[in-house]
Every structure is written in C-alpha cells, then in structure tokens.
Protein backbone atom coordinates (compact mmCIF):
# COMPACT_ATOMS: atom_id res chain seq x y z
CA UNK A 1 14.86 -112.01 -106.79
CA UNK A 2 14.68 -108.18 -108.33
CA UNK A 3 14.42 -107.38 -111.27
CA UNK A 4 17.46 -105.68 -112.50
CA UNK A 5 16.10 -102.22 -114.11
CA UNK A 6 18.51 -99.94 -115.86
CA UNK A 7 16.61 -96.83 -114.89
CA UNK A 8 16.36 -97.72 -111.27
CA UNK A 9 19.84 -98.93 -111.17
CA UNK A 10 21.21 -95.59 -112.35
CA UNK A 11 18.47 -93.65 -110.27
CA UNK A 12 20.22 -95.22 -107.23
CA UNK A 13 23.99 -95.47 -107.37
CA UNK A 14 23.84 -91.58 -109.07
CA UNK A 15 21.79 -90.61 -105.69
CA UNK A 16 24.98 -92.30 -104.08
CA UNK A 17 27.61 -90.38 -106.13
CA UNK A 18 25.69 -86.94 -104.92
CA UNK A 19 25.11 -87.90 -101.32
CA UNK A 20 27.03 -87.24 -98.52
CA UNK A 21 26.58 -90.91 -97.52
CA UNK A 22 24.82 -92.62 -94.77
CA UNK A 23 23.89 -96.80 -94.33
CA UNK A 24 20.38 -97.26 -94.76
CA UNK A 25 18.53 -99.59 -91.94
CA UNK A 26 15.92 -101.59 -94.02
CA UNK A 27 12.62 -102.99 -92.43
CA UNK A 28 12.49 -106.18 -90.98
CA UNK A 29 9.84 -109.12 -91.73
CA UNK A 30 8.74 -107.65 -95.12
CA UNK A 31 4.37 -109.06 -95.04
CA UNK A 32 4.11 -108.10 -99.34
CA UNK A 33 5.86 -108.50 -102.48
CA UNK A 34 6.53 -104.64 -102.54
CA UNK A 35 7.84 -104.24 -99.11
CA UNK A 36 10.29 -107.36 -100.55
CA UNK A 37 11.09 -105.32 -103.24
CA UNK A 38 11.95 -101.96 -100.94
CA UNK A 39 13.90 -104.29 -98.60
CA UNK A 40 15.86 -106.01 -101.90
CA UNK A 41 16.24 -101.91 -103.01
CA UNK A 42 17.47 -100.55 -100.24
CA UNK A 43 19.88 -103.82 -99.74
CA UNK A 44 21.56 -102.48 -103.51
CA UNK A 45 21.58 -98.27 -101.47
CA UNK A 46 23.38 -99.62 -98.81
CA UNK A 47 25.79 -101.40 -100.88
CA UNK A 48 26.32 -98.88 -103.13
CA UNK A 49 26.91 -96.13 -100.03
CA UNK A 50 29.08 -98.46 -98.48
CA UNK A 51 31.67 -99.11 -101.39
CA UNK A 52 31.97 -95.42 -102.08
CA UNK A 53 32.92 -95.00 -98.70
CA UNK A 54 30.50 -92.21 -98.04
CA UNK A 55 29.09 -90.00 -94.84
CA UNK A 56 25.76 -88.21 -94.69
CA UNK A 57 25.04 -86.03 -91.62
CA UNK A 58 21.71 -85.25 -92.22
CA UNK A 59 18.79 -86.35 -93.87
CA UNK A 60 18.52 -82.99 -96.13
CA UNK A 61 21.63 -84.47 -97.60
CA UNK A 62 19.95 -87.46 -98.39
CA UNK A 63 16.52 -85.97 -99.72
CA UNK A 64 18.55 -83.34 -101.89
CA UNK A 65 19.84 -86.63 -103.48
CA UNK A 66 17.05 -88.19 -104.32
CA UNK A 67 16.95 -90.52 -101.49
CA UNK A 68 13.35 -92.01 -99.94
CA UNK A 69 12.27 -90.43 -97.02
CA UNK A 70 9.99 -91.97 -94.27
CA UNK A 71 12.07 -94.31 -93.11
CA UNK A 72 15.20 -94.48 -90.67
CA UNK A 73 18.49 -93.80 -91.89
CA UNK A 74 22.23 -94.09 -90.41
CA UNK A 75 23.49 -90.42 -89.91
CA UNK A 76 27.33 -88.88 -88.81
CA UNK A 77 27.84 -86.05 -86.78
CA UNK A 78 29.73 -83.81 -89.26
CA UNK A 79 30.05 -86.54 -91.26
CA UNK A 80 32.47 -88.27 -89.00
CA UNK A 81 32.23 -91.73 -89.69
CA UNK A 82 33.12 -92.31 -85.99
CA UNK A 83 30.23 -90.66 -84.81
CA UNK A 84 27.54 -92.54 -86.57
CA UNK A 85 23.31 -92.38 -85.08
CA UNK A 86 20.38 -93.33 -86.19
CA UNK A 87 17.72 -90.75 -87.36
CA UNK A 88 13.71 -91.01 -88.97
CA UNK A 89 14.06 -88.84 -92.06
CA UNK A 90 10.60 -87.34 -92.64
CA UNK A 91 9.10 -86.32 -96.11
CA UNK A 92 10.57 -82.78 -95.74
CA UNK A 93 13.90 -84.34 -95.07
CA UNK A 94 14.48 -83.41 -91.68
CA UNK A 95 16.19 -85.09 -89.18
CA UNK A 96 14.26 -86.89 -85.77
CA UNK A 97 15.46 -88.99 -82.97
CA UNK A 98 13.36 -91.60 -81.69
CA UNK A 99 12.94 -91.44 -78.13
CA UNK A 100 11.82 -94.41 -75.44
CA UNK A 101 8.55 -93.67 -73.98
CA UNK A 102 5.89 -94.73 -71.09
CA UNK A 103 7.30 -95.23 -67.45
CA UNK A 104 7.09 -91.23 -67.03
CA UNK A 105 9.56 -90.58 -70.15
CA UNK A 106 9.88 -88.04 -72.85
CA UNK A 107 6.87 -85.85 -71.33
CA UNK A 108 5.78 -81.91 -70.19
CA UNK A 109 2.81 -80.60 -69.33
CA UNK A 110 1.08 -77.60 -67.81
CA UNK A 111 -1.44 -77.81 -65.34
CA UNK A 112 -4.60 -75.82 -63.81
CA UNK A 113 -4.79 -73.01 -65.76
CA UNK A 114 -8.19 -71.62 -65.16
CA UNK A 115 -9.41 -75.49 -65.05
CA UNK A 116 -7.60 -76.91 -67.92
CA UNK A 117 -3.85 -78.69 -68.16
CA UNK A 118 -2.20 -80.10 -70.91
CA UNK A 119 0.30 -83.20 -71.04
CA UNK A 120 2.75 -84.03 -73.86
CA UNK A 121 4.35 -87.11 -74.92
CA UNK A 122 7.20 -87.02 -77.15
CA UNK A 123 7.93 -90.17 -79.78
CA UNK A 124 10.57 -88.27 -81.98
CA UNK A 125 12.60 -84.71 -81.22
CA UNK A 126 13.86 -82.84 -84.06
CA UNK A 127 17.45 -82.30 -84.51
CA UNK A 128 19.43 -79.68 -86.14
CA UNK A 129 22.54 -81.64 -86.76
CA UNK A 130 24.33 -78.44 -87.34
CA UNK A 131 23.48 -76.24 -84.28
CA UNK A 132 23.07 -79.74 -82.24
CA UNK A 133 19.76 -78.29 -80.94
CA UNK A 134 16.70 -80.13 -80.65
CA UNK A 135 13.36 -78.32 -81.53
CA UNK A 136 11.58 -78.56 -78.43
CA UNK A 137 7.71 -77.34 -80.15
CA UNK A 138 7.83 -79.31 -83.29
CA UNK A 139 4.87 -81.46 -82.52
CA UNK A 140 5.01 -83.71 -85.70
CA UNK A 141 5.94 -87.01 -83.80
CA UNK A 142 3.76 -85.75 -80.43
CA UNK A 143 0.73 -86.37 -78.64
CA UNK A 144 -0.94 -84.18 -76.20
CA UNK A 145 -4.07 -84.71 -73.82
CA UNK A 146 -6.24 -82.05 -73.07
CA UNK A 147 -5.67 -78.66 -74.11
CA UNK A 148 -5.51 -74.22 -72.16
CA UNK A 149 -7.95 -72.93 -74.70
CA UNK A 150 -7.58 -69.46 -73.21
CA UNK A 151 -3.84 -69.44 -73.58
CA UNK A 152 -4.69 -71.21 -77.28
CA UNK A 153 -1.95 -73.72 -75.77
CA UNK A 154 -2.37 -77.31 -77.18
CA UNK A 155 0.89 -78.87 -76.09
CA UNK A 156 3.58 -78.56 -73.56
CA UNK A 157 7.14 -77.76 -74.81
CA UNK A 158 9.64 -80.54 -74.85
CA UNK A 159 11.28 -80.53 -71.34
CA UNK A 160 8.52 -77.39 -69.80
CA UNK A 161 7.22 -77.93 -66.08
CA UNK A 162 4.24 -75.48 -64.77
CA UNK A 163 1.34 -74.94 -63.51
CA UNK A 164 -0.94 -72.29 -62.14
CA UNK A 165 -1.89 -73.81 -58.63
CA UNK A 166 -1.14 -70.97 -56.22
CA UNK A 167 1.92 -69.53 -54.55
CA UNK A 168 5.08 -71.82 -54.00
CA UNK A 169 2.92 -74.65 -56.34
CA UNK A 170 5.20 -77.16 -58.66
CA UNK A 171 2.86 -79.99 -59.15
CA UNK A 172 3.93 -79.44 -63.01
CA UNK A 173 6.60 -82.08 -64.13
CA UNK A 174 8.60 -82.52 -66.97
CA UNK A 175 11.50 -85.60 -68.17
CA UNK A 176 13.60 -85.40 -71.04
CA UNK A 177 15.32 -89.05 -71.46
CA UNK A 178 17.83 -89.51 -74.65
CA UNK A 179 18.61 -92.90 -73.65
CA UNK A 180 19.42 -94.94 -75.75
CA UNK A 181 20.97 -92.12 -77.69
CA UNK A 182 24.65 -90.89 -78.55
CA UNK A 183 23.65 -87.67 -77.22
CA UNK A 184 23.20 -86.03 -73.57
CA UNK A 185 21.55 -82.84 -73.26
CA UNK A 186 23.95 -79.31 -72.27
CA UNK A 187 21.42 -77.08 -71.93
CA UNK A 188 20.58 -75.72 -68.63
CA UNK A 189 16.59 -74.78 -67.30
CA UNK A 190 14.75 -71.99 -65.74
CA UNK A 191 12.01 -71.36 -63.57
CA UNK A 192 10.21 -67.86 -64.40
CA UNK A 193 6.81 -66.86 -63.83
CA UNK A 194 4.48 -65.00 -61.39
CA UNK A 195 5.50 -66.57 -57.52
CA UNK A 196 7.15 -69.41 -59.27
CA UNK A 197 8.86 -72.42 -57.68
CA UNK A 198 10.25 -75.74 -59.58
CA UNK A 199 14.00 -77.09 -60.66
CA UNK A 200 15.69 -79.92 -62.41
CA UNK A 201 17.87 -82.45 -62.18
CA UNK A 202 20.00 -83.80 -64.54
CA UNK A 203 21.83 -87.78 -64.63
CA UNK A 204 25.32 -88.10 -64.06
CA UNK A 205 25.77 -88.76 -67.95
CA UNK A 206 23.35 -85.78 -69.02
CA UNK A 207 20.97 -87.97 -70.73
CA UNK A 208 17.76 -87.76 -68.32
CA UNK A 209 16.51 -84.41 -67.10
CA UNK A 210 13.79 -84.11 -64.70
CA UNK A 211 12.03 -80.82 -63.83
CA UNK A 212 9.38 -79.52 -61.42
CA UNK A 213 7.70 -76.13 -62.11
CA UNK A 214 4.54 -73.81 -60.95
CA UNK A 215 3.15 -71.13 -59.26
CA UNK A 216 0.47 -68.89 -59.92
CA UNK A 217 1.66 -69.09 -62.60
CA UNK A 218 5.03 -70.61 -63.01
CA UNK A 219 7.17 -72.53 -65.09
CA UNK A 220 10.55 -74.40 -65.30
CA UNK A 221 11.29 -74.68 -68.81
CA UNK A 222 14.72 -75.15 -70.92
CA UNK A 223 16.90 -71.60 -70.84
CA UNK A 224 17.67 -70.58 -74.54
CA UNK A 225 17.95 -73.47 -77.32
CA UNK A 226 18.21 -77.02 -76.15
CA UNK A 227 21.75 -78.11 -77.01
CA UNK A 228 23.23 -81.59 -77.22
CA UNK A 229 26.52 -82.91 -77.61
CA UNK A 230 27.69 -86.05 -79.05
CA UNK A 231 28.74 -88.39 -76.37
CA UNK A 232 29.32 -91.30 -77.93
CA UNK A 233 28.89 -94.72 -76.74
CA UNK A 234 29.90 -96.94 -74.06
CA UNK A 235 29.80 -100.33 -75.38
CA UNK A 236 30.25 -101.85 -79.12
CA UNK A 237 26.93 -103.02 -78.99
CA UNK A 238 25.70 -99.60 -78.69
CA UNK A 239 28.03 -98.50 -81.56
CA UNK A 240 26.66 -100.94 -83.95
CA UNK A 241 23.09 -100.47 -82.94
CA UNK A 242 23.74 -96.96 -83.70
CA UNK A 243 24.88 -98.02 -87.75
CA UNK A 244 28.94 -98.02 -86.75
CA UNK A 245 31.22 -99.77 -89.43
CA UNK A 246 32.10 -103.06 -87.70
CA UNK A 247 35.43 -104.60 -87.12
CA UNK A 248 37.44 -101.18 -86.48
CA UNK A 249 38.60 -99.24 -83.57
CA UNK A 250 36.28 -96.45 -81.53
CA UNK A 251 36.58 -94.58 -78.95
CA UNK A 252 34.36 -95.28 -76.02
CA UNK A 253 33.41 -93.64 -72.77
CA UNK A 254 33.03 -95.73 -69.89
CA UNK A 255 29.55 -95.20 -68.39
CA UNK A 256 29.28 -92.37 -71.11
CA UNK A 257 31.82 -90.61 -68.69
CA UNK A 258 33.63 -88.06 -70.99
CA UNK A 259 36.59 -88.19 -68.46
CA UNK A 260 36.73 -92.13 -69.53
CA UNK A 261 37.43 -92.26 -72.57
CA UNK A 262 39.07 -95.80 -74.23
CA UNK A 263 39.77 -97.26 -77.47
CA UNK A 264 38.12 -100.17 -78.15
CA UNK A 265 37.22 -102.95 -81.45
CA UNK A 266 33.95 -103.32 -82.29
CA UNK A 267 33.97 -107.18 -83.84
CA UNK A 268 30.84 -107.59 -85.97
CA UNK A 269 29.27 -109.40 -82.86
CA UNK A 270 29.17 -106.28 -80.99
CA UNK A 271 31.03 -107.56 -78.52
CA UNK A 272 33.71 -104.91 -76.93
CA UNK A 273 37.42 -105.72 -77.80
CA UNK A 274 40.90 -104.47 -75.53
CA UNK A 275 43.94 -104.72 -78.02
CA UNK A 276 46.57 -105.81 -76.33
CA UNK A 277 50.63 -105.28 -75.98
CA UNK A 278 52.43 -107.70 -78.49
CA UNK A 279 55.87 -107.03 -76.63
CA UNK A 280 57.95 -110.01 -76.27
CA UNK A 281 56.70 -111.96 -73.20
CA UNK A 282 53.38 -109.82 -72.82
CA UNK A 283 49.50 -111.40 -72.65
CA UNK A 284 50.34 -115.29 -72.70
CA UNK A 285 49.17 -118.28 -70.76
CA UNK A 286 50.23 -121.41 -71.04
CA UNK A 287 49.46 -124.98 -69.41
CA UNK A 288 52.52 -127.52 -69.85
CA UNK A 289 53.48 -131.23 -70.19
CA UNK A 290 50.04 -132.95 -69.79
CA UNK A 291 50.49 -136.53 -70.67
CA UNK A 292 53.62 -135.09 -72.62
CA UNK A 293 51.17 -132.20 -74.40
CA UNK A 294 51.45 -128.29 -73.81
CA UNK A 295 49.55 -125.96 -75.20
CA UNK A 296 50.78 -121.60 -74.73
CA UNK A 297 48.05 -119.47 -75.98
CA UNK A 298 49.05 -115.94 -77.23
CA UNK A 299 46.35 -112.88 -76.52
CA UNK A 300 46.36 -110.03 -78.92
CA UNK A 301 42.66 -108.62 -78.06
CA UNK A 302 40.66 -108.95 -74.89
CA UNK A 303 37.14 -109.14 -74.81
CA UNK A 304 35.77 -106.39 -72.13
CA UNK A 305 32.06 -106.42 -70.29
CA UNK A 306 32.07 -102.44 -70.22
CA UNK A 307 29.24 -102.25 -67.79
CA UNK A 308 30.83 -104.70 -64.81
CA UNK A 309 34.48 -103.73 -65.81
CA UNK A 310 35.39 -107.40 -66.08
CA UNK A 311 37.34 -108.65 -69.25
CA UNK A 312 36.79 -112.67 -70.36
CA UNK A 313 39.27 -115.28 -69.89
CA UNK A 314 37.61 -117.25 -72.47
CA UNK A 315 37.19 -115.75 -75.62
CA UNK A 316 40.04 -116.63 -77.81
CA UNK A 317 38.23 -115.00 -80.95
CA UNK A 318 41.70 -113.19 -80.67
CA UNK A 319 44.64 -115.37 -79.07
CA UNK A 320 46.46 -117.78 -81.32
CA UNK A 321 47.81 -121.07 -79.71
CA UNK A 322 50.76 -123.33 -80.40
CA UNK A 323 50.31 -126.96 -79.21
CA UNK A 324 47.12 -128.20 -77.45
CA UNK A 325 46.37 -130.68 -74.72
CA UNK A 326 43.81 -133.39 -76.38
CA UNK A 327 43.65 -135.45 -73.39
CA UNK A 328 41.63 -132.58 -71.90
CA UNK A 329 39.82 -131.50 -75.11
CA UNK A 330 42.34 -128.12 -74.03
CA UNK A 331 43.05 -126.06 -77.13
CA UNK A 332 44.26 -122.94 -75.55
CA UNK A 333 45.25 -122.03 -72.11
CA UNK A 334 42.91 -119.29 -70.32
CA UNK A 335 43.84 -115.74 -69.92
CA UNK A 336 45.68 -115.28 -67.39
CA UNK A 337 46.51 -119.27 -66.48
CA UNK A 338 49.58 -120.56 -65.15
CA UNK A 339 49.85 -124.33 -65.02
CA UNK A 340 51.75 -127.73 -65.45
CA UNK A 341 51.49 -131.42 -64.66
CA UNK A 342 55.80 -131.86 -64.22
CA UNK A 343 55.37 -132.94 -60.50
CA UNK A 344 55.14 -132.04 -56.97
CA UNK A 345 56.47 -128.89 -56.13
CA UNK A 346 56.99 -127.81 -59.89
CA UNK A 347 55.61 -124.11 -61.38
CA UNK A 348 57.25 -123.86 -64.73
CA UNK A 349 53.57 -122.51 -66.26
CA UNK A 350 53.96 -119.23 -67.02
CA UNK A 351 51.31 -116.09 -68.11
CA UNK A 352 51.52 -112.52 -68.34
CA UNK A 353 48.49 -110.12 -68.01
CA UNK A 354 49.65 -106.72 -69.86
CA UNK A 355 47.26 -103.84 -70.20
CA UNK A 356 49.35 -101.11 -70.79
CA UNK A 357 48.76 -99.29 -73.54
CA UNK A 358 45.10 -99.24 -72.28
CA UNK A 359 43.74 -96.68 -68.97
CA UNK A 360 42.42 -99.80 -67.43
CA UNK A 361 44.25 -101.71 -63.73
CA UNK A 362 44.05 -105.15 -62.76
CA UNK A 363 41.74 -105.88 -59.44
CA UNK A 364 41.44 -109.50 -59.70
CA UNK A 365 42.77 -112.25 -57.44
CA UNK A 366 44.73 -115.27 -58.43
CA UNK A 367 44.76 -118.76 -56.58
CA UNK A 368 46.80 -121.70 -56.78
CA UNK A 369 44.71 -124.91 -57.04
CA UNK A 370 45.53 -128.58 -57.81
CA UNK A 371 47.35 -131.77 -56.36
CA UNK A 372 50.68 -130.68 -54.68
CA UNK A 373 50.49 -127.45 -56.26
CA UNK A 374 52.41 -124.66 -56.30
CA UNK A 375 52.89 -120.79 -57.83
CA UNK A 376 51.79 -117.15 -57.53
CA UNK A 377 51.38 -113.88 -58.99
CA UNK A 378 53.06 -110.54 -58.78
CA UNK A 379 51.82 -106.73 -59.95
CA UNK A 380 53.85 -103.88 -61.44
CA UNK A 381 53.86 -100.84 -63.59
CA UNK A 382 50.77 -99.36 -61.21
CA UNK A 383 48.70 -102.56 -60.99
CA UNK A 384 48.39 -103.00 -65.21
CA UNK A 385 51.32 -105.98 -65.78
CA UNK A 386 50.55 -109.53 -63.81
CA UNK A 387 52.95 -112.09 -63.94
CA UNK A 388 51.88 -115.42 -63.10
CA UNK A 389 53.44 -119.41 -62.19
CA UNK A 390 51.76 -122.18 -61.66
CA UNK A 391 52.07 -125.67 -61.62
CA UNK A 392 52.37 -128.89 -59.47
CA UNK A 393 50.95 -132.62 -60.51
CA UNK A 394 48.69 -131.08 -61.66
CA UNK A 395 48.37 -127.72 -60.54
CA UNK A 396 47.75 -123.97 -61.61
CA UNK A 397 47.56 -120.77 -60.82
CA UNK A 398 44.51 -119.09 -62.11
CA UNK A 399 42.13 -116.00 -61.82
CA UNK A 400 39.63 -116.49 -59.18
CA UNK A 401 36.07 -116.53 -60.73
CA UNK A 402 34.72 -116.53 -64.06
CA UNK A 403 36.44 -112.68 -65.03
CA UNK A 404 39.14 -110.97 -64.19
CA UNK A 405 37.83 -107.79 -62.86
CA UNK A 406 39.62 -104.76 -64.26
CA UNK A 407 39.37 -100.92 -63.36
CA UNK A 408 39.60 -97.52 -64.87
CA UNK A 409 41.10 -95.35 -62.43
C-alpha cells in the first residue's frame, strides 16, 4: 500500500498540470520494496496524466516538468494523441527509440583501414521529435568493436557502409531496421569516396535499409539528416503496444502501406475491430426454427486478422442476438450464416455481409451443407454486400473455412 504523502502528492499531479502529457509504462516484476513503491508512483502519474487528458511529444516536455527520467515513457507525434510511441527518456531528457538487435540488425562499420575496422551496434537512436531526424553519431546507447586510430574513428555512423579494400571493394555493410517502430526511414544514401562502389536497399514499408559501401576508400552512408516519418501502425496490437488509448477508432495502414489506409477499433484486447453498416437489413445471420427455437444475430463490429486479410465469424464481442437455439448450446448465428431446420427444400435463413463504408471486398466462398439442403449467395456493390439463404432439414449456407477472407483492393 503507499503511503499517501502530501508533498509527493502535490509534487506529482502539479508536474501533470505543466506537462504536455504522455502515459507512463511502469516496470514489470518489481524484486524490492522501492521498486514497489516507483511502480505504486508511477501507477498515481499515469492516472493523473490520463484524467487531464494530456499529450507530451517529447521527453524535454516531461523533464521540464519535473518528471523522472531513465525510464520509458509514452510519447505523441506533435502531440497527436493518435500518433502515440514509445520512447527511453534519458537524464538529459532526450528522446531514444529502442531498436531490435542481433541477426545482422541496427549495425555499420568500416573496414581495413590501414589494418584496423570498426563495427557498431545500435540499442537506442536518438530522435528529434521536431525535425523527425534521428542522430545517427550519438553513441550513448552504442557499442563498437575495434577502433581506426589513425582516422581517431571509434564508431561507425548509424546506417554508414565502407571500407578501404581496393578499387571497386564494398565488403563494408550497414542495416538500419525500425521494426517494431511507428516510423520508416525517408532519407535517401550515398556512396562517395576515392574509387568507391556500394548501394542500398530499402523494404517495401521503409523500415529496413541495407547498404554496401567501399573502395579505396569508399563509403555509402545516409545523404543529409536521417529523416523519418510517422507511419503508423498496422494492427491494434501494435497501437496499444505503442501506449494508444484503447477502445477508440485509428487509422491503420495495411502492411504499413500508406496507400492503405483504414479505420479501425482498437478493443482493450488489441484485437483489430471493422465497424460495420447498421442500415436496415445489413450484417445479420440468422439460423431458424430448431426444435421451434431461432436465434438472428446482429453484427455491428467485425473482428479483422490484418496480416492474412481474413475477418472472424466468431467473435460476437460486437453482435447482439435475439432468440437462441439451446438445443444446440447456439446463442448467436455466425457471420455470415444462413440456415433453418423448416424441411426439405426450405431456405428461409437469411444473412447479409455489408462492408461498405470500409475499402475492404469480399473473396470468400459460401457452401450449402446439411440434410436436403438448399440456398446460395449473391455479390453486389463491387464485391463488398453478400446476401445469403440457407436452409433445408437441417441445412445452411455458410462461409467455407474458419474466415471469411476479405481484400483491400
């Protein structure tokens, strides 16, 4: 339990009233009573931070409130609360990003200078949240092997490739890798030097960058100031991982794609949410007259696997259902399902698939399955509206497999 302390109480929600916000990530598995203590203190921050409603968007806002540094903190990008990241405040307040290492990431080096090389690996890049540069020879968060002593050159620059082998030489490599990260790098690279040869290469979503550089000497190294942009995330998970506000709308890019952009509601799970059309006779499935029981479930959100483009016929964490079929422990009717028990050659089950309103098609399949069954399924409006029948004794008309595979054009 803490110890409620009028000084410390005041310290912290005043810190609050100055900052520019940000939700504090407290340490997990506290081993002491004062690492309880921190945990129980920063619990009260976060609190505090969160009822004012409050953005931070660096952590010099946060130091120049009196907030502890050392420790990771959620951050906005121009204090957008939609465009929330995770950054390790240091003792002088500014702002790092934590980067994934080993399996040849985050790395540079320069090799065979007179005898010597030098290799780099990279833990944490600073960021100037304002510029949206990161500071590719700030070394606080790096570690380097070997050393050029006649160059006095002790590291490798974040993202620099070379060598000095001999003419049309690029043993020298390089990766920058912000996976993992809201950001993907914009900045473009260069290979200079004295019979130089290298390049780079750069993911599809801008977050990896390989390069290759040498010569004697010769080096492929980032042209200018390393700029990022903001790209968001792809997946609730992501979002709330990052420090999002749960239970709200985002916008998401599919694959980090900026051309694919879609709305989506993060639930507190982190699971990935479609809101659907609430027209009359849009996004219902129903199952009828069971042993005299029906059960018609209503869909209002759609839970969507962003990665395999496939949406879940079986969360109901958002459909609402009238009736229920207890004979089959059947409390709603799946997503998409058409089906009924009225007899041979009957399809009065009814369901409507409606995703307009979002950028995503239908690709699924439907079958009709069941004893004397009978039904179908037709597609409109450009492959986004399915309307389904289904029935027989007992039959239905269903999507094939466990998803119904969807598509963004």
């Amino acid at each position: 339990m803490t110890t409620f302390n009028p000084d410390n109480s005041k310290r912290r929600y005043l810190s609050v009233s100055l900052l520019a916000g940000g939700l504090l990530l407290g340490a997990c598995g506290p081993s002491s009573v004062a690492q309880t203590q921190q945990k129980e203190d920063e619990v009260v921050d976060e609190v505090g931070i969160q009822a004012m409603g409050l953005t931070a968007s660096s952590c010099a806002h946060l130091l120049a409130a009196g907030q502890p540094m050392g420790r990771n903190y959620t951050l906005y990008v121009g204090g957008d609360i939609k465009k929330p990241f995770i950054a390790w405040c240091d003792t002088d307040g500014d702002t790092w990003l934590t980067l994934q290492t080993g399996g040849g990431r985050n790395f540079s080096q320069y090799l065979q200078v007179e005898g010597t090389s030098v290799t780099t690996t990279w833990n944490r890049i600073r960021l100037d949240p304002v510029t949206m540069t990161l500071d590719m020879n700030d070394i606080q968060f790096a570690t380097s092997t070997g050393g050029i002593p006649s160059w006095n050159k002790y590291y490798a620059a974040y993202g620099e490739a070379g060598d000095c082998v001999t003419w049309g030489s690029s043993t020298g490599k390089s990766n920058v890798d912000l996976s993992g990260l809201p950001f993907a790098v914009t900045a473009t690279w260069k290979t200079t030097g004295y019979e130089a040869k290298g390049g780079y290469t750069i993911s599809a979503n801008g977050q990896v960058v390989n390069a290759t550089g040498g010569g004697s000497c010769g080096v492929t190294a980032v042209n200018g100031a390393l700029t990022v942009r903001y790209t968001g995330y792809s997946a609730c998970s992501d979002v709330l991982k990052g420090g999002g506000t749960p239970n709200q709308d985002y916008t998401l890019y599919l694959g980090l794609n900026p051309a694919k952009p879609f709305t989506a509601y993060c639930h507190s799970s982190g699971s990935t949410y479609l809101t659907l059309s609430n027209a009359a006779g849009s996004n219902f499935s129903q199952y009828l007259k069971v042993e005299g029981a029906s059960v018609t479930t209503t869909w209002s959100k759609v839970r969507l696997d962003p990665v395999a483009e496939k949406l879940d016929i079986y969360d109901a964490r958002f459909a609402t259902s009238v009736g229920a079929i207890p004979a089959w422990n059947k409390y709603y009717a799946f997503f998409g399902e058409a089906g009924d028990c009225a007899g041979w050659g009957s399809s009065t089950g009814r369901a409507n698939v409606d995703l307009r309103g979002t950028p995503f098609v239908v690709t699924a399949t439907w079958a009709t399955t069941g004893y004397e069954a009978k039904g179908g399924y037709t597609r409109s409006s450009n492959d986004q509206v399915v309307n389904v029948t289904g029935g027989g004794s007992c039959g239905v008309t269903a999507v094939v497999g466990d998803m119904m595979s969807v598509r963004y054009p």
